[in-house]
PDB file of N, CA and C in Angstrom:
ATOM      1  N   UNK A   1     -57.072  -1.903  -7.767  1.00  0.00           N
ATOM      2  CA  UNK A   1     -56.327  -3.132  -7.741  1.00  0.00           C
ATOM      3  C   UNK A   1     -57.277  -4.263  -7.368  1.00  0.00           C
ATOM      4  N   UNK A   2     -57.372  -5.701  -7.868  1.00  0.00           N
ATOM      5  CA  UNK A   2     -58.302  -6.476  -7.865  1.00  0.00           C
ATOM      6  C   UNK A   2     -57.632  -7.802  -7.381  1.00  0.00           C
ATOM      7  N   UNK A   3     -58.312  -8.102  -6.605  1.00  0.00           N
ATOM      8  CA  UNK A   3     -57.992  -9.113  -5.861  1.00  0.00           C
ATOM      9  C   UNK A   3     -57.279 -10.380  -6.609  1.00  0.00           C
ATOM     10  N   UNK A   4     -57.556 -10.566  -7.873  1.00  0.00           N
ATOM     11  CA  UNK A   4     -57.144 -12.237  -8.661  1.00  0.00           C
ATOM     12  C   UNK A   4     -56.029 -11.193  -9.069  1.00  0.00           C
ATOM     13  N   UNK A   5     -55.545  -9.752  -9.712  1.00  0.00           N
ATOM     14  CA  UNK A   5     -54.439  -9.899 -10.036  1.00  0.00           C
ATOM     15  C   UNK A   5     -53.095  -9.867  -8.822  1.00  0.00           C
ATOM     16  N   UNK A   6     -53.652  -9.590  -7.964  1.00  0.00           N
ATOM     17  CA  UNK A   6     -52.661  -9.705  -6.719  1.00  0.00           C
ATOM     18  C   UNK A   6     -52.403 -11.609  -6.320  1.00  0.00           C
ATOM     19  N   UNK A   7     -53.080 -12.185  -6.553  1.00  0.00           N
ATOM     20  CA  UNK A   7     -53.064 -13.731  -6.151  1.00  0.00           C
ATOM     21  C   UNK A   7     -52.212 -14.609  -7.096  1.00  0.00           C
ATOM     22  N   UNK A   8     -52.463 -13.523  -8.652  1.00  0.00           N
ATOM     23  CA  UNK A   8     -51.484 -14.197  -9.738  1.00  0.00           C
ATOM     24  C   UNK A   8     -50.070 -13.897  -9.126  1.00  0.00           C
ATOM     25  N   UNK A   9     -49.676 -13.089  -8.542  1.00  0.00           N
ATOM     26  CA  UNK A   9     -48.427 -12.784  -8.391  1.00  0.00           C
ATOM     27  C   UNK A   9     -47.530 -13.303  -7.086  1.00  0.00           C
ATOM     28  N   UNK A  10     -46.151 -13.558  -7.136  1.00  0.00           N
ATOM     29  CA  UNK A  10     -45.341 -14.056  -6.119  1.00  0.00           C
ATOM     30  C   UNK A  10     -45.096 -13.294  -5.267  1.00  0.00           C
ATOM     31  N   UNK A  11     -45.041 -13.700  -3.968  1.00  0.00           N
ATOM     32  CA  UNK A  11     -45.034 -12.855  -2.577  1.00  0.00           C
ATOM     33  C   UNK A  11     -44.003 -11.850  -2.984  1.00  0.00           C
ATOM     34  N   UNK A  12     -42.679 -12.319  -3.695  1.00  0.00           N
ATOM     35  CA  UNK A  12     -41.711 -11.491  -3.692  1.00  0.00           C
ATOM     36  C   UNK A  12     -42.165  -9.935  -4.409  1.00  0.00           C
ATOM     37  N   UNK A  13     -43.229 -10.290  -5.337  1.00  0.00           N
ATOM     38  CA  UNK A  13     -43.975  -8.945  -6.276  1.00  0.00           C
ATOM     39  C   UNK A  13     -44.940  -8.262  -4.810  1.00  0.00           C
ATOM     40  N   UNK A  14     -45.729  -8.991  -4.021  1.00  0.00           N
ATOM     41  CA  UNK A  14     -46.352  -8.616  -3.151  1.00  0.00           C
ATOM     42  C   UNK A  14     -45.954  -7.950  -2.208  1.00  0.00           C
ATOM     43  N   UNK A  15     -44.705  -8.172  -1.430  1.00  0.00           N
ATOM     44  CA  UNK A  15     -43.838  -7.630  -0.849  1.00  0.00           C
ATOM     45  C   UNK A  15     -43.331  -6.045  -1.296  1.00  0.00           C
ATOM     46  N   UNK A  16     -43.022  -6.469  -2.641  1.00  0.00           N
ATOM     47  CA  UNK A  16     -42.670  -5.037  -3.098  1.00  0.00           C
ATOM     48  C   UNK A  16     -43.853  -4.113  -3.520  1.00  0.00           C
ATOM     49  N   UNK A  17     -44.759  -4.305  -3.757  1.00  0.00           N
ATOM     50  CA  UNK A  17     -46.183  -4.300  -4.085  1.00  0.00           C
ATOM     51  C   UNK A  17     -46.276  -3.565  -2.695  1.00  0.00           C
ATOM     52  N   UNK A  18     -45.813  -3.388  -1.644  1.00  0.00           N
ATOM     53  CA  UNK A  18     -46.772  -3.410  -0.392  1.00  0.00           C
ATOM     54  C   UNK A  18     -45.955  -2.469   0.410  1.00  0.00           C
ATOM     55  N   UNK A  19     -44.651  -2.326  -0.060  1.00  0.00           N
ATOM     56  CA  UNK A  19     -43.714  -1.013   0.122  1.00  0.00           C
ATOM     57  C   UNK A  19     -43.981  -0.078  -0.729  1.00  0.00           C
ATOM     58  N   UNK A  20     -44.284  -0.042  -2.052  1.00  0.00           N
ATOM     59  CA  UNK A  20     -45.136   0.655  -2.946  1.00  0.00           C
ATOM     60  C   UNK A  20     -46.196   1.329  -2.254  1.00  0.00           C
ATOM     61  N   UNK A  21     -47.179   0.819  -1.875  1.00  0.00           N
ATOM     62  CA  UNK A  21     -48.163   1.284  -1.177  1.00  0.00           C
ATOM     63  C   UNK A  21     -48.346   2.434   0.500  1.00  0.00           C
ATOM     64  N   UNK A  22     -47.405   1.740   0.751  1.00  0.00           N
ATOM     65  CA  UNK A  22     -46.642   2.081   2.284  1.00  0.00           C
ATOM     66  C   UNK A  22     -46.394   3.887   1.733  1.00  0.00           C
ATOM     67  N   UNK A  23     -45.074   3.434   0.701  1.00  0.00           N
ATOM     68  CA  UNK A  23     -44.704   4.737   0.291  1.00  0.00           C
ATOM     69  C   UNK A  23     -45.863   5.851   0.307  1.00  0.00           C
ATOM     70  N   UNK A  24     -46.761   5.249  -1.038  1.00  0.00           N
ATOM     71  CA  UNK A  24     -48.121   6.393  -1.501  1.00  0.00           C
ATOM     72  C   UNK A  24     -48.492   7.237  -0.521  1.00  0.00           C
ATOM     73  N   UNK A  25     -48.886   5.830   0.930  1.00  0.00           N
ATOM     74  CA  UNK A  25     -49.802   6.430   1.985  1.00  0.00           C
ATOM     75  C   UNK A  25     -48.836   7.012   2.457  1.00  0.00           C
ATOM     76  N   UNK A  26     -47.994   7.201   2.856  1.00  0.00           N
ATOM     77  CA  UNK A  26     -46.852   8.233   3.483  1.00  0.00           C
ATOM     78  C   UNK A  26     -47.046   9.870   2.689  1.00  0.00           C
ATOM     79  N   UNK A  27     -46.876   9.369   1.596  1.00  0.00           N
ATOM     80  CA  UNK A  27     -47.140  10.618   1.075  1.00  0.00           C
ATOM     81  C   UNK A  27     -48.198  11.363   1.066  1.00  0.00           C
ATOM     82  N   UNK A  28     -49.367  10.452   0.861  1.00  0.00           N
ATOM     83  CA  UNK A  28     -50.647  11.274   0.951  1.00  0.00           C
ATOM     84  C   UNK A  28     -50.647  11.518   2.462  1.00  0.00           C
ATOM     85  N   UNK A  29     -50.288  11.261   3.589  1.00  0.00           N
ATOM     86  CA  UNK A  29     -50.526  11.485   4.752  1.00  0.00           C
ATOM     87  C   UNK A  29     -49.799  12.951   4.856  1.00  0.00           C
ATOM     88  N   UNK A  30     -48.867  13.064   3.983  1.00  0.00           N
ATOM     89  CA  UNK A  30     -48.177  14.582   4.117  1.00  0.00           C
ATOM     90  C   UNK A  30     -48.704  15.838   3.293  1.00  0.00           C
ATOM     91  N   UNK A  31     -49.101  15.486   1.985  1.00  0.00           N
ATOM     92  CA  UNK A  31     -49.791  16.319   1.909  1.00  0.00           C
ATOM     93  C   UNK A  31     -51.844  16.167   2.531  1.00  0.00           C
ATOM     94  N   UNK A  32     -51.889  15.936   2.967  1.00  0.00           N
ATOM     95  CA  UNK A  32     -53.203  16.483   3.863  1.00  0.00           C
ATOM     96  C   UNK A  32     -52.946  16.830   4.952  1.00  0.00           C
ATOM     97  N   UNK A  33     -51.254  16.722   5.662  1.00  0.00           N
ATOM     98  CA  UNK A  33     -51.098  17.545   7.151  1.00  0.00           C
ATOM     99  C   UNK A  33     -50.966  18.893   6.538  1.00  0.00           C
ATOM    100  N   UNK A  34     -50.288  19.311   5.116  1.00  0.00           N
ATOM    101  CA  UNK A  34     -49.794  20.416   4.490  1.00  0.00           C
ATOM    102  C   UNK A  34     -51.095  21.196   4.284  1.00  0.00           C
ATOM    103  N   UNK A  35     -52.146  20.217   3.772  1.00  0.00           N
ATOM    104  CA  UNK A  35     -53.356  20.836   2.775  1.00  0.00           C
ATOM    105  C   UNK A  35     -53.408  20.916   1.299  1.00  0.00           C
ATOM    106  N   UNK A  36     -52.063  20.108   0.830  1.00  0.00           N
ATOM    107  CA  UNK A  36     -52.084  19.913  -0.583  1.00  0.00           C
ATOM    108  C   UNK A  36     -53.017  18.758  -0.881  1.00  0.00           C
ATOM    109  N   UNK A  37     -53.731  18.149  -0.409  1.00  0.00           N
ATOM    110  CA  UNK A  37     -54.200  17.231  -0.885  1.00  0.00           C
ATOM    111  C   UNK A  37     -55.570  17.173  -1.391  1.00  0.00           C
ATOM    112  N   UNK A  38     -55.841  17.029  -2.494  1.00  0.00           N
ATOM    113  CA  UNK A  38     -56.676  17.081  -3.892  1.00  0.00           C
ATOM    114  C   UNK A  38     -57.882  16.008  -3.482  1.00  0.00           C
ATOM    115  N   UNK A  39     -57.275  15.021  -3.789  1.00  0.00           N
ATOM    116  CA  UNK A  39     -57.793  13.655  -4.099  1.00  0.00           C
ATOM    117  C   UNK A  39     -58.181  12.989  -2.303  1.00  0.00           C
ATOM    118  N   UNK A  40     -59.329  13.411  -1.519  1.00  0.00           N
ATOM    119  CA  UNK A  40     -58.980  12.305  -0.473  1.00  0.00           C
ATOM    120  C   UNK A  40     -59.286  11.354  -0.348  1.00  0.00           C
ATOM    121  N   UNK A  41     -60.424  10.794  -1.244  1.00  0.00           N
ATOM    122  CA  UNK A  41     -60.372   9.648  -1.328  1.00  0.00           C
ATOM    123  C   UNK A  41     -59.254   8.512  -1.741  1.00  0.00           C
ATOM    124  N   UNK A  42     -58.163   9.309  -2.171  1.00  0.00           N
ATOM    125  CA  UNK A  42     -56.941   8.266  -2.341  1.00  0.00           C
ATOM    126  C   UNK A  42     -56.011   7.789  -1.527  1.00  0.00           C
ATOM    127  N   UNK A  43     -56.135   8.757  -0.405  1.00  0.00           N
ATOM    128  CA  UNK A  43     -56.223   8.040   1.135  1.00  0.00           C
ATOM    129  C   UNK A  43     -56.686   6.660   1.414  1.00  0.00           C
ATOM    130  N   UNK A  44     -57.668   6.794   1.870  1.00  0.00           N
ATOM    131  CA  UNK A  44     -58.609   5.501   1.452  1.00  0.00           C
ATOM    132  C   UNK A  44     -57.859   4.262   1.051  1.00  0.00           C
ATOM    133  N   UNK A  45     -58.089   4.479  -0.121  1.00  0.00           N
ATOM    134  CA  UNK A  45     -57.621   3.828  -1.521  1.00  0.00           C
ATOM    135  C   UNK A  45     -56.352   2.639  -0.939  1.00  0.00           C
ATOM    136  N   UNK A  46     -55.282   4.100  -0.884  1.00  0.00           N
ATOM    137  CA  UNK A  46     -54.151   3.699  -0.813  1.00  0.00           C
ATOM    138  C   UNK A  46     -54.165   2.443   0.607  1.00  0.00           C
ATOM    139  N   UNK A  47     -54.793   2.959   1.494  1.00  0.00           N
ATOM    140  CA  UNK A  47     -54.771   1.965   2.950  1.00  0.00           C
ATOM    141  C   UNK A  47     -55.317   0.614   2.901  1.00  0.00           C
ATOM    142  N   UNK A  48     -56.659   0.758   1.883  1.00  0.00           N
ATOM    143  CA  UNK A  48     -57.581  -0.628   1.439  1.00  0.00           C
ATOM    144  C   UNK A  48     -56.530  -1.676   0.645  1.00  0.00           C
ATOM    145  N   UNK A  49     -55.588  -0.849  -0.621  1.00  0.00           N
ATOM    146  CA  UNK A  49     -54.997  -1.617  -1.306  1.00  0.00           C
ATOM    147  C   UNK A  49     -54.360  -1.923  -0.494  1.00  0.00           C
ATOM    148  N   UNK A  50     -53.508  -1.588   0.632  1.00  0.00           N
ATOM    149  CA  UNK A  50     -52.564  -2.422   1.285  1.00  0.00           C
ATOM    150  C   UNK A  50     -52.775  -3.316   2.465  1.00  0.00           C
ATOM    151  N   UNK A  51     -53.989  -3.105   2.532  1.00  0.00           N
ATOM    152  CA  UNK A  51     -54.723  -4.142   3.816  1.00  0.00           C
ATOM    153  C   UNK A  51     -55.124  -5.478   2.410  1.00  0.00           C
ATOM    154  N   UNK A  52     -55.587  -5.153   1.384  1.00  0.00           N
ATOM    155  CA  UNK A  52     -55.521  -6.057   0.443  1.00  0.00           C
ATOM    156  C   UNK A  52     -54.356  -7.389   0.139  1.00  0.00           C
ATOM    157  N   UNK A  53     -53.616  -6.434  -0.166  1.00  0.00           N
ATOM    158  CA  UNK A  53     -52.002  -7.283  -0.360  1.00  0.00           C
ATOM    159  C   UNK A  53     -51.575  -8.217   1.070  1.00  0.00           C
ATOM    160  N   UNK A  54     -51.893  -7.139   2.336  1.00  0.00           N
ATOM    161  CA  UNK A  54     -51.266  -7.859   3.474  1.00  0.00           C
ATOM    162  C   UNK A  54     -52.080  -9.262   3.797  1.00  0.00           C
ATOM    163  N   UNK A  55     -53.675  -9.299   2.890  1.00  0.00           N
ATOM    164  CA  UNK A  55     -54.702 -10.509   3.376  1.00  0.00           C
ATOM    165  C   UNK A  55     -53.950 -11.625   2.351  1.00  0.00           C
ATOM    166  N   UNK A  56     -53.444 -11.367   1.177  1.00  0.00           N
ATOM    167  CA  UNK A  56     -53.367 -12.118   0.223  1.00  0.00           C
ATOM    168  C   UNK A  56     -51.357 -12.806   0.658  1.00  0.00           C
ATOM    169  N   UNK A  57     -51.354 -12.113   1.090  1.00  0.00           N
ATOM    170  CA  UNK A  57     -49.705 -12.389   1.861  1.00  0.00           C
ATOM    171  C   UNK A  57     -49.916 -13.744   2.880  1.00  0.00           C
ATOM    172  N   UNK A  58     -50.961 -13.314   3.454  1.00  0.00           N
ATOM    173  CA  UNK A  58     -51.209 -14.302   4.520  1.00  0.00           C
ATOM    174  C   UNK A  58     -51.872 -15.097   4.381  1.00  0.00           C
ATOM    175  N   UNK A  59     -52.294 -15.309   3.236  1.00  0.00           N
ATOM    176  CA  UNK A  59     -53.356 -16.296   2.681  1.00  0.00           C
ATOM    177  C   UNK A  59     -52.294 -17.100   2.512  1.00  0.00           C
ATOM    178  N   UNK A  60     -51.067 -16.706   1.489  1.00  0.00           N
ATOM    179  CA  UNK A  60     -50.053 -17.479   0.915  1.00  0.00           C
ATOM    180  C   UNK A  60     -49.127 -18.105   1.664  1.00  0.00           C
ATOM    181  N   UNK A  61     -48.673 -17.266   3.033  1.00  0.00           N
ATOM    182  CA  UNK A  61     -47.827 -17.906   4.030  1.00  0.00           C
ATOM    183  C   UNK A  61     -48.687 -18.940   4.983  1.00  0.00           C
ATOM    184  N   UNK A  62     -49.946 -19.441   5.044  1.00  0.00           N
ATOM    185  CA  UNK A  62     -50.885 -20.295   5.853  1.00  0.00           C
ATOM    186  C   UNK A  62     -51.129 -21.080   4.309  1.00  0.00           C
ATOM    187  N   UNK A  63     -51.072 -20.909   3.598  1.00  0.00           N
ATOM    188  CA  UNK A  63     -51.190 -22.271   2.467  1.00  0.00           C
ATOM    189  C   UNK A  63     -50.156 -22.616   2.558  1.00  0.00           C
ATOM    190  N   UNK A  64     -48.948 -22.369   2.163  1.00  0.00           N
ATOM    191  CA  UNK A  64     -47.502 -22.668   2.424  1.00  0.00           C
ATOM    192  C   UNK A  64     -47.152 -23.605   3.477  1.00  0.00           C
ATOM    193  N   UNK A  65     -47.704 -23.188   4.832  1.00  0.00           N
ATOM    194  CA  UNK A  65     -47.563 -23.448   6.127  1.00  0.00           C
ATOM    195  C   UNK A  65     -48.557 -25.157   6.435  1.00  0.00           C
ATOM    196  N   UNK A  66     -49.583 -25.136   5.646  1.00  0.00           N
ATOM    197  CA  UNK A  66     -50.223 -25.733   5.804  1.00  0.00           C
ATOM    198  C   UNK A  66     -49.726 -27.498   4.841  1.00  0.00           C
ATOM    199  N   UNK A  67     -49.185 -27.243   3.650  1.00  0.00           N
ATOM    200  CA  UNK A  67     -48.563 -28.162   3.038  1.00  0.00           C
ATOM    201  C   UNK A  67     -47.230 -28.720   3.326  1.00  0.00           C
ATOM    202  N   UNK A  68     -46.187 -27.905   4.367  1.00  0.00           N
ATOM    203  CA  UNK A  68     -45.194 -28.335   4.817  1.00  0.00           C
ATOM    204  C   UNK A  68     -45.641 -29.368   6.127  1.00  0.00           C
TER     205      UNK A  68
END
């Protein structure tokens, strides 16, 4: 996931965008307590993309904040 297509989009996509993510890492957190888990770098992944979204959230609510 790349940073300009997350910036094109409205908090309301970001928001949901970011429960999306929430979900993944939930899941991957269960299978690696299990040992099903394949992929661990998508661990990772999944935590970066959503520290991603949460910077670009707050970018948007302090621009927002800043023009009112």
């Amino acid at each position: 996931m790349d940073a300009k297509e997350l910036r094109a989009k409205s908090p309301d996509q970001l928001r949901d965008e970011l429960v999306k993510l929430k979900k993944e890492s939930f899941n991957l957190r269960f299978q690696q307590a299990t040992g099903q888990l394949e992929n661990t770098a998508a661990f990772r992944a999944a935590r970066r993309n959503a520290a991603r979204v949460k910077t670009i959230l707050n970018e948007k609510a302090a621009a927002a904040a800043s023009e009112a």
